[in-house]
C-alpha atoms as a PDB file:
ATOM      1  CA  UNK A   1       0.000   0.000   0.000  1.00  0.00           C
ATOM      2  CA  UNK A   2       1.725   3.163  -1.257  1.00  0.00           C
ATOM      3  CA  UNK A   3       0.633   6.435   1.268  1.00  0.00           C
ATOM      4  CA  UNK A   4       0.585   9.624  -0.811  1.00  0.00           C
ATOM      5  CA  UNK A   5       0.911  11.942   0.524  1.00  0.00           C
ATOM      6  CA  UNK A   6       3.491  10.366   2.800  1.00  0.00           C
ATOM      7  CA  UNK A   7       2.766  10.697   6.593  1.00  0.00           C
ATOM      8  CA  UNK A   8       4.111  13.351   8.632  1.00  0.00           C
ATOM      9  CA  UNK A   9       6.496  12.694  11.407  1.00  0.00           C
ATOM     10  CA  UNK A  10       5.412  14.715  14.812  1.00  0.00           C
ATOM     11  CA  UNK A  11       5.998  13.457  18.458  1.00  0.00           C
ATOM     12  CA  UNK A  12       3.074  11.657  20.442  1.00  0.00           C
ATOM     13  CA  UNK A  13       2.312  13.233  23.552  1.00  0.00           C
ATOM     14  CA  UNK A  14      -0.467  11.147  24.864  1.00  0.00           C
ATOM     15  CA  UNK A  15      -3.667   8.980  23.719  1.00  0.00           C
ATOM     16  CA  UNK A  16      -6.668   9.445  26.092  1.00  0.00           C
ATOM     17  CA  UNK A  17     -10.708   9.099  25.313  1.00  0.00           C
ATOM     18  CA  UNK A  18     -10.150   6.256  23.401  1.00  0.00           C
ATOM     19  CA  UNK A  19      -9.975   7.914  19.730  1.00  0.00           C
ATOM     20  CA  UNK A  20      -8.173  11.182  20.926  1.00  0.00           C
ATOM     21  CA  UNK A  21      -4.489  11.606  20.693  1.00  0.00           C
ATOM     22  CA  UNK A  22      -2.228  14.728  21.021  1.00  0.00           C
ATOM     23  CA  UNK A  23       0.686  15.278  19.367  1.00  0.00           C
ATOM     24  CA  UNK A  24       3.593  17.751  18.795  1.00  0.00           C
ATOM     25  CA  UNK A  25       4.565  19.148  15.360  1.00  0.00           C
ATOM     26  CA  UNK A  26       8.372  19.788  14.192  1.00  0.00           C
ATOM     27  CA  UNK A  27       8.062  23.393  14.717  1.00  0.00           C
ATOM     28  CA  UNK A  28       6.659  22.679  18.284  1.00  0.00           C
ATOM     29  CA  UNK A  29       2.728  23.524  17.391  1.00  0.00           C
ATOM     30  CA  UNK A  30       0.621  20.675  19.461  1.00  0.00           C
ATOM     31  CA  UNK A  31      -1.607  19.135  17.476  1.00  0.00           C
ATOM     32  CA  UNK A  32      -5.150  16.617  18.285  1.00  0.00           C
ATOM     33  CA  UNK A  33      -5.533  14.010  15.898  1.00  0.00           C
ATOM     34  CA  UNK A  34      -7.952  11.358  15.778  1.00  0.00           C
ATOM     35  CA  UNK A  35      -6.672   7.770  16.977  1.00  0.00           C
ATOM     36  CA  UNK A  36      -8.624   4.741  15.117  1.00  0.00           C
ATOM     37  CA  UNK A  37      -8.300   1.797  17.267  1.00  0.00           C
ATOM     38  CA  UNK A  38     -10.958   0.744  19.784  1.00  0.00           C
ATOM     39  CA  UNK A  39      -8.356  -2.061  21.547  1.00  0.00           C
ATOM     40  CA  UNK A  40      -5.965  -0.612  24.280  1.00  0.00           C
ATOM     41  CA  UNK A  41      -3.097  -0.484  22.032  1.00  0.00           C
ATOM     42  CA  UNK A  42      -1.099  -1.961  25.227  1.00  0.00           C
ATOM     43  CA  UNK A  43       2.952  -1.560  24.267  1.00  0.00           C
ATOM     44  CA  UNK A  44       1.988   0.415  21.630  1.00  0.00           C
ATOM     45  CA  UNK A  45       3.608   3.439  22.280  1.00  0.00           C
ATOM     46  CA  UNK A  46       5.080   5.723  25.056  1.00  0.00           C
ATOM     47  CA  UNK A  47       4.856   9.466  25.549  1.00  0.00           C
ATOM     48  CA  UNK A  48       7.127  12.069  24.077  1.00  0.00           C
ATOM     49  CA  UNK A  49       8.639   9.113  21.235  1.00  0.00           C
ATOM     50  CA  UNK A  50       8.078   9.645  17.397  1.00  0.00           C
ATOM     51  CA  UNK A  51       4.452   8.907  15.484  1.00  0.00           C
ATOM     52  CA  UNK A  52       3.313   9.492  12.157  1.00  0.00           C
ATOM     53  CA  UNK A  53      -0.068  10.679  10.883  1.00  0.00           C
ATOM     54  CA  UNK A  54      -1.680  11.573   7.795  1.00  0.00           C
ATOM     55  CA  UNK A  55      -3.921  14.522   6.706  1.00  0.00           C
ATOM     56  CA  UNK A  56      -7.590  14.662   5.563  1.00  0.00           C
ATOM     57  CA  UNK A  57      -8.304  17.930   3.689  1.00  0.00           C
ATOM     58  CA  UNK A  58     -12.207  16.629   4.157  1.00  0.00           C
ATOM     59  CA  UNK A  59     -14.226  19.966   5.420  1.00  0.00           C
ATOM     60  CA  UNK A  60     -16.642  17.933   7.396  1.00  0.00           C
ATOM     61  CA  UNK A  61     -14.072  16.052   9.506  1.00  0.00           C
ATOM     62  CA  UNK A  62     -13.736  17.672  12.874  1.00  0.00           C
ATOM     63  CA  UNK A  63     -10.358  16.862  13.012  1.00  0.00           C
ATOM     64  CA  UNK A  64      -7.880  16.166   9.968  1.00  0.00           C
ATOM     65  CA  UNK A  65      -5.285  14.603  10.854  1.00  0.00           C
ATOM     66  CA  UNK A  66      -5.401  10.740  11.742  1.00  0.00           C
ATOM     67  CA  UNK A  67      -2.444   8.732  14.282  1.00  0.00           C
ATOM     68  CA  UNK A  68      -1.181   6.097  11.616  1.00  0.00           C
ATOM     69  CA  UNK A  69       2.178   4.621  13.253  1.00  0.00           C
ATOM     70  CA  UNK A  70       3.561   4.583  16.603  1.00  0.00           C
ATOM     71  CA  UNK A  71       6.595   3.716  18.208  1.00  0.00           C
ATOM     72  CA  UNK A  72       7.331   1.210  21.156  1.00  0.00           C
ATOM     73  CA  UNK A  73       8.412   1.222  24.254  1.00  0.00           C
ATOM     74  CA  UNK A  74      11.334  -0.957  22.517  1.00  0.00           C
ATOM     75  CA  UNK A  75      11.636   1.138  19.496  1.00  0.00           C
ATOM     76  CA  UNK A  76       9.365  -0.967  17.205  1.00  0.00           C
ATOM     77  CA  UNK A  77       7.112   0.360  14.892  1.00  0.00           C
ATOM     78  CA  UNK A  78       3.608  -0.350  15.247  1.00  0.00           C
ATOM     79  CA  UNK A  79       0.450   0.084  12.891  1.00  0.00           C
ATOM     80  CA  UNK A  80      -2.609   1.440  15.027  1.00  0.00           C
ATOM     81  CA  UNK A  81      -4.966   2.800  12.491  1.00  0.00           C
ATOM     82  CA  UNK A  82      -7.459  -0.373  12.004  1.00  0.00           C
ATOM     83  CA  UNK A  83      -9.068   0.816   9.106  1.00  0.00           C
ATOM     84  CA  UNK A  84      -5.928  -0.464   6.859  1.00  0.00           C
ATOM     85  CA  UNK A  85      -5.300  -3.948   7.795  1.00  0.00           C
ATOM     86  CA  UNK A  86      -8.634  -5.288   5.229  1.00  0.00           C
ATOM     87  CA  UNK A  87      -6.892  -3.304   2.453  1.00  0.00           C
ATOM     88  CA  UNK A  88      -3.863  -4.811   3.444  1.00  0.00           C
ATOM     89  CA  UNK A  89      -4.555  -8.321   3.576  1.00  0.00           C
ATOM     90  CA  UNK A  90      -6.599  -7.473   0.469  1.00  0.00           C
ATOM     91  CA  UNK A  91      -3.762  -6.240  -1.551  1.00  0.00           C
ATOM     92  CA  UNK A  92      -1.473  -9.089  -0.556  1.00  0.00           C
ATOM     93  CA  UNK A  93      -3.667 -11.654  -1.726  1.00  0.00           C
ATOM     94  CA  UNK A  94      -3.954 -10.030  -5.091  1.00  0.00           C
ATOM     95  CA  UNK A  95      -0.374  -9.946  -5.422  1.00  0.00           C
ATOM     96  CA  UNK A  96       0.142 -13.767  -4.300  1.00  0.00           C
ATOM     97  CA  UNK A  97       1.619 -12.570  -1.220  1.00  0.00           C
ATOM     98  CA  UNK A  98      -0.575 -14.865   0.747  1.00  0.00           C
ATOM     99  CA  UNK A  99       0.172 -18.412  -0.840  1.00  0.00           C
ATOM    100  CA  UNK A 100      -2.835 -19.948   1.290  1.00  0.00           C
ATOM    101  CA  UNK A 101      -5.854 -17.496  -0.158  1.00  0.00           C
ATOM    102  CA  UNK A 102      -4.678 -18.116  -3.854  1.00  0.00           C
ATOM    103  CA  UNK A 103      -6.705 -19.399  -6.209  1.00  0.00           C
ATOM    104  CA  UNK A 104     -10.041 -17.390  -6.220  1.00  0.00           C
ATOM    105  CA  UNK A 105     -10.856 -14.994  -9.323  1.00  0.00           C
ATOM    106  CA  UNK A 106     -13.401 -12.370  -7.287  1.00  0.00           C
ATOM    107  CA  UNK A 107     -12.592 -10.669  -3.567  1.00  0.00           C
ATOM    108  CA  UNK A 108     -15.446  -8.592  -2.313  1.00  0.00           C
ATOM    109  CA  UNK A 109     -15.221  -6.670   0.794  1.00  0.00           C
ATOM    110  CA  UNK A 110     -17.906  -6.386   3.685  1.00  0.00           C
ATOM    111  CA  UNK A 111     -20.568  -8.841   2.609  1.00  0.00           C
ATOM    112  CA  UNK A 112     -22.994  -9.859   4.879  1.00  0.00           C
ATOM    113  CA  UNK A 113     -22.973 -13.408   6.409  1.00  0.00           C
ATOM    114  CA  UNK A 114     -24.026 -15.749   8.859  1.00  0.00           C
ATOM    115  CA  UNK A 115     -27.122 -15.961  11.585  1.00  0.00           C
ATOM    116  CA  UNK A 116     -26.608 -12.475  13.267  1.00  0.00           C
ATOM    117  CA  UNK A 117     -25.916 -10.500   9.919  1.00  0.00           C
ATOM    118  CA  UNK A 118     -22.841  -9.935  10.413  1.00  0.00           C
ATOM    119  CA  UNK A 119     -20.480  -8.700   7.552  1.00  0.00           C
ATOM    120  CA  UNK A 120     -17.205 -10.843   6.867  1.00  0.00           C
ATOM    121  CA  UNK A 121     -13.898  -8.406   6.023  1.00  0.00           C
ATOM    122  CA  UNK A 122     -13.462 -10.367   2.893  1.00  0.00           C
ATOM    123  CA  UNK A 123     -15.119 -13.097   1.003  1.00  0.00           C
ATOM    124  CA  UNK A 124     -13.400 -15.253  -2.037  1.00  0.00           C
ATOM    125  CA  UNK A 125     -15.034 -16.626  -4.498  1.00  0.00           C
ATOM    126  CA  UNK A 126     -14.474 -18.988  -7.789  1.00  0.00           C
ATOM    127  CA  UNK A 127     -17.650 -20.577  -8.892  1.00  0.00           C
ATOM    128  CA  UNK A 128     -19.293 -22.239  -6.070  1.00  0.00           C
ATOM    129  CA  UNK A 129     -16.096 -22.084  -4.360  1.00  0.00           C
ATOM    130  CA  UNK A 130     -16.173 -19.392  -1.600  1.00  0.00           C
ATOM    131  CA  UNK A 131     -13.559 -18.839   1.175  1.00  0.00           C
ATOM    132  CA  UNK A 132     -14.589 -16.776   4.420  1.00  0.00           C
ATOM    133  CA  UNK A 133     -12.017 -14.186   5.696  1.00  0.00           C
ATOM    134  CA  UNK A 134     -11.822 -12.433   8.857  1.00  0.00           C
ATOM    135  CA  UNK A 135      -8.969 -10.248   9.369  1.00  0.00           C
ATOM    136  CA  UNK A 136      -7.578  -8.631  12.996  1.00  0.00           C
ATOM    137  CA  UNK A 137      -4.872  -5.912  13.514  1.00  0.00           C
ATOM    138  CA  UNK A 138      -1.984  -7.451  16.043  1.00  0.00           C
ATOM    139  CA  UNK A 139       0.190  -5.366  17.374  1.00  0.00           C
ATOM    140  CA  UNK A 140       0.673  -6.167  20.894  1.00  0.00           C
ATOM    141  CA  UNK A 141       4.291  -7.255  21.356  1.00  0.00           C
ATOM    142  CA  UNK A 142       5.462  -8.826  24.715  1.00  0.00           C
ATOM    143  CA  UNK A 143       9.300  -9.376  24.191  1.00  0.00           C
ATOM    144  CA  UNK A 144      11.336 -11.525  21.989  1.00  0.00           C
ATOM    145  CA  UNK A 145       9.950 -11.003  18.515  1.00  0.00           C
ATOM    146  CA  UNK A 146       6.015 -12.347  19.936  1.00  0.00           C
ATOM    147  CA  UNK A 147       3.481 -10.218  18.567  1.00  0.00           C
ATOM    148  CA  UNK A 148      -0.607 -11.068  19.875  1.00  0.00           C
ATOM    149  CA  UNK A 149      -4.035 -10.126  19.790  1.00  0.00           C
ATOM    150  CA  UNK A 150      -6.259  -9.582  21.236  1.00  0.00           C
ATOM    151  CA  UNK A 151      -4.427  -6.267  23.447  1.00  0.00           C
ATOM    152  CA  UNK A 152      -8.263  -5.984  25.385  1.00  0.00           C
ATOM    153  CA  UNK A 153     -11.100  -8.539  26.199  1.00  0.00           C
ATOM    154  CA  UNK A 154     -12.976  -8.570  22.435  1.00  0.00           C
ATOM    155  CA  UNK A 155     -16.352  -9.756  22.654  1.00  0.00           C
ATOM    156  CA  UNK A 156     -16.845  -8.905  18.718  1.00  0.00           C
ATOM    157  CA  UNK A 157     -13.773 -10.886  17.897  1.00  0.00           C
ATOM    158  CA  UNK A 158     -14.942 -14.306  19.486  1.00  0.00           C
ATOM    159  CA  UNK A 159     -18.408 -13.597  18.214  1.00  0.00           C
ATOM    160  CA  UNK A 160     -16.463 -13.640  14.838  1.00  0.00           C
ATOM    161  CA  UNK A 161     -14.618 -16.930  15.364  1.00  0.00           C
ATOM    162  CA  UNK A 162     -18.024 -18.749  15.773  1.00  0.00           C
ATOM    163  CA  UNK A 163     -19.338 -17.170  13.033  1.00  0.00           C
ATOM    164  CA  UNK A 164     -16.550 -18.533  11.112  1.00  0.00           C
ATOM    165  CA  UNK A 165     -17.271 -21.975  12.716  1.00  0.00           C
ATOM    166  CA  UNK A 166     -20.662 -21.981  11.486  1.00  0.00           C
ATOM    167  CA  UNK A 167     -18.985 -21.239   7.662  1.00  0.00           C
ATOM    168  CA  UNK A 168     -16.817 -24.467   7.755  1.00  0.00           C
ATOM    169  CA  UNK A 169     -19.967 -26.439   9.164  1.00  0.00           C
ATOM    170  CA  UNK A 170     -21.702 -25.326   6.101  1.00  0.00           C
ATOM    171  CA  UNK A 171     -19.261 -26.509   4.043  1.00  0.00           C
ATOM    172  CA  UNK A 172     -17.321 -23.569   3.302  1.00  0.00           C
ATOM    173  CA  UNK A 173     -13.964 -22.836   3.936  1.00  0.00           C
ATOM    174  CA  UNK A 174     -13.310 -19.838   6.518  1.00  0.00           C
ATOM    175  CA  UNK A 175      -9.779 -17.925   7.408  1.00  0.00           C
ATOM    176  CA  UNK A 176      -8.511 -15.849  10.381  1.00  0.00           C
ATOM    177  CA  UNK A 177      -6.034 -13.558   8.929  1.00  0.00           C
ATOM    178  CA  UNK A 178      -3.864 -12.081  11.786  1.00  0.00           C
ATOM    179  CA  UNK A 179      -2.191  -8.751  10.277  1.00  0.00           C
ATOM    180  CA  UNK A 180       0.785  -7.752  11.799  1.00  0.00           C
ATOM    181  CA  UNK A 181       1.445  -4.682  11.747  1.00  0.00           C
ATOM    182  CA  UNK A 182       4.817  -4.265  13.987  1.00  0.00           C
ATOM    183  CA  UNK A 183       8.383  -4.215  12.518  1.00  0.00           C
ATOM    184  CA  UNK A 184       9.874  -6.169  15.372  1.00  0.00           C
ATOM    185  CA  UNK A 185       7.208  -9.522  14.717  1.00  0.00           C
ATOM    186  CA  UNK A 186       8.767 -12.809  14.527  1.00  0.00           C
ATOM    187  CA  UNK A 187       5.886 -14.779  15.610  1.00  0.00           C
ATOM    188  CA  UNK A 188       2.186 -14.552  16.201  1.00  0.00           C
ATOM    189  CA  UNK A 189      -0.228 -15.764  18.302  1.00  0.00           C
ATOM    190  CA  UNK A 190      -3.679 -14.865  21.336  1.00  0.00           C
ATOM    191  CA  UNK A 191      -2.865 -12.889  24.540  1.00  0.00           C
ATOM    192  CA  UNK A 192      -5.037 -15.740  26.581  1.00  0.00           C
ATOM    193  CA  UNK A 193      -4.335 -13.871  29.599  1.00  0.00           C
ATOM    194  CA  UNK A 194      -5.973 -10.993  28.690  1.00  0.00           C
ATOM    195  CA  UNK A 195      -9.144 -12.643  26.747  1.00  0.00           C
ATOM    196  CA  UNK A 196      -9.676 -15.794  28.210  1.00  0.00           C
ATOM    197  CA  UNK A 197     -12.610 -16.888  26.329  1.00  0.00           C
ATOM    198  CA  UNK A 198     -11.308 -15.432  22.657  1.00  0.00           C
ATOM    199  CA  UNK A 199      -8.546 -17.537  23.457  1.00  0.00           C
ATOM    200  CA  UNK A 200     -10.189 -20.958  24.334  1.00  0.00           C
ATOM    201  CA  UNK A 201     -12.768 -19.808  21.327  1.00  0.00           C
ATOM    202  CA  UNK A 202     -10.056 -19.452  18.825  1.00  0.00           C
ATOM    203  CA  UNK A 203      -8.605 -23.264  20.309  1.00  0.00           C
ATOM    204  CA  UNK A 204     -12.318 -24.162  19.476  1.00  0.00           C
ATOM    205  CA  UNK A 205     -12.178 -22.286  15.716  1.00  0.00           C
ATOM    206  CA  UNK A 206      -8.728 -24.390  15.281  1.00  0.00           C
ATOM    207  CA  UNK A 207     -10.159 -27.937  15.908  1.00  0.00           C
ATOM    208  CA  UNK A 208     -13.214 -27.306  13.835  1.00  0.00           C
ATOM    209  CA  UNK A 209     -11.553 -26.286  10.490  1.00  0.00           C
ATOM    210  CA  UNK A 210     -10.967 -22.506  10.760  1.00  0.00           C
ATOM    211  CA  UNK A 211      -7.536 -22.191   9.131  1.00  0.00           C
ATOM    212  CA  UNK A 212      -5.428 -18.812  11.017  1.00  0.00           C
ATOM    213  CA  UNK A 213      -2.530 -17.269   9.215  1.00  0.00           C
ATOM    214  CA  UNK A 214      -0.783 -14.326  10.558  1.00  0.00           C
ATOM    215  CA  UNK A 215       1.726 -12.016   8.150  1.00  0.00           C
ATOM    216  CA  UNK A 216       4.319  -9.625   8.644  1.00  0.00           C
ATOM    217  CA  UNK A 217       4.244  -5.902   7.416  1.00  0.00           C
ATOM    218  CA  UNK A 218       6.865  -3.694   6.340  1.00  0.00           C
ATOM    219  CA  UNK A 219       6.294  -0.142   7.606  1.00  0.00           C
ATOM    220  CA  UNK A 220       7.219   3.081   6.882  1.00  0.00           C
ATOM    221  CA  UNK A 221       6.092   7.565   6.220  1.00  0.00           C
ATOM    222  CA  UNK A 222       5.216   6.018   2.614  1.00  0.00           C
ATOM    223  CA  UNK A 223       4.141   2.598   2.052  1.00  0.00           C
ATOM    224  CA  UNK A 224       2.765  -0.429   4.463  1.00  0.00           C
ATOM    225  CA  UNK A 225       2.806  -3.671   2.826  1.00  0.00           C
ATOM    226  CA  UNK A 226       2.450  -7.471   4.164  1.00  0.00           C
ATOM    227  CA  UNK A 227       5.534  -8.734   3.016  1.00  0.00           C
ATOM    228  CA  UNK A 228       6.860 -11.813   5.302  1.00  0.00           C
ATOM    229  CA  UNK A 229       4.244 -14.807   6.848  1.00  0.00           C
ATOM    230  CA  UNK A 230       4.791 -15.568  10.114  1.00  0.00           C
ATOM    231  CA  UNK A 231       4.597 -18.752  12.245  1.00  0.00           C
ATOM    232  CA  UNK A 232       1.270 -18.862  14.324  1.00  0.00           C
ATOM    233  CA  UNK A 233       1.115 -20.540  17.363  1.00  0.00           C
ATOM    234  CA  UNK A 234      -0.853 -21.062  20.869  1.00  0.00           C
ATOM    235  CA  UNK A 235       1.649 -21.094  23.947  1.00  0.00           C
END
């Protein structure tokens, strides 16, 4: 994914209401920006260390600019804006990035699904052939190259992994795409301790059928691409 224009480089001051985060321009000007990521974004960042954000020149947006990468405690970089990771995962498969989701001539995004009406991220299709994909941002790192989701208990994200259950009962084949979005990621795999349940759901998902893949991103002020899988596993 190419950015233009590229992101601008300010420091991050703090993250607070959720979607809020300040920051502080090059020429010292302190800046609000708009932080898209509902999860705690736990390691993530730490005050007064580099960020990036891009601009919206949209009139109607209240504020314009939008927290894209942040830098951990360790010096990683780390991808917090949650809208991307579809596109992502998206692009990669179109460029045979991801071996596993080859094979399919049509990818639609947000299509509606399963008993609650839910919509899946992205759904493949050749013929009758379809292939259910549900993708998740991961970007918690705990030490030694282990990256994990989820960073906060995620009632939608288990709901998800039965959903995806139901898919491969039907017949169908279903995916859990875990995008990584931090440059220090060696492995991937669930933060149990901090979701339980999405953890002994995903165990569940596993044994049933639901293949999980997680890939490695590349990030920088002008392009974030998947470029590396990674091994997946449950400690």
């Amino acid at each position: 994914m190419i950015i233009a224009p590229a992101l601008e480089q300010a420091t991050l001051l703090k993250r607070y209401k959720r979607f809020l985060a300040d920051i502080r321009l090059p020429g010292g000007e302190d800046m609000t920006v708009h932080c898209p990521n509902t999860g705690s974004m736990k390691n993530c960042w730490a005050p007064e260390t580099p960020c990036w954000f891009s601009r919206s020149d949209d009139p109607k947006r209240k504020l314009p600019g939008t927290l894209e990468i942040t830098t951990t405690p360790d010096g990683h970089l780390t991808g917090v804006n949650t809208g991307r990771p579809n596109k992502l995962v998206r692009e990669a498969i179109e460029k045979g990035v991801i071996a596993e989701l080859q094979g399919y001539s049509a990818i639609r995004p947000e299509v509606k699904y399963g008993a609650e009406n839910s919509r899946i991220d992205l759904l493949l299709s050749e013929g009758a052939r379809q292939c259910f994909v549900e993708v998740k941002n991961t970007t918690l790192g705990v030490g030694g190259g282990r990256v994990l989701f989820p960073d906060a208990v995620t009632a939608r994200g288990t709901k998800h992994l039965r959903e995806l259950m139901a898919m491969v009962e039907q017949g169908h084949r279903a995916a859990l795409v875990f995008c990584v979005q931090h440059s220090g990621a060696e492995s991937a795999g669930a933060a149990e301790d901090i979701d339980p349940l999405y953890g002994a759901t995903l165990r569940e998902a596993l044994a049933a059928g639901v293949e999980v893949l997680a890939y490695g991103c590349r990030l920088s002020a002008t392009e974030i691409v998947i470029d590396r899988p990674l091994p997946f596993r449950l400690d």
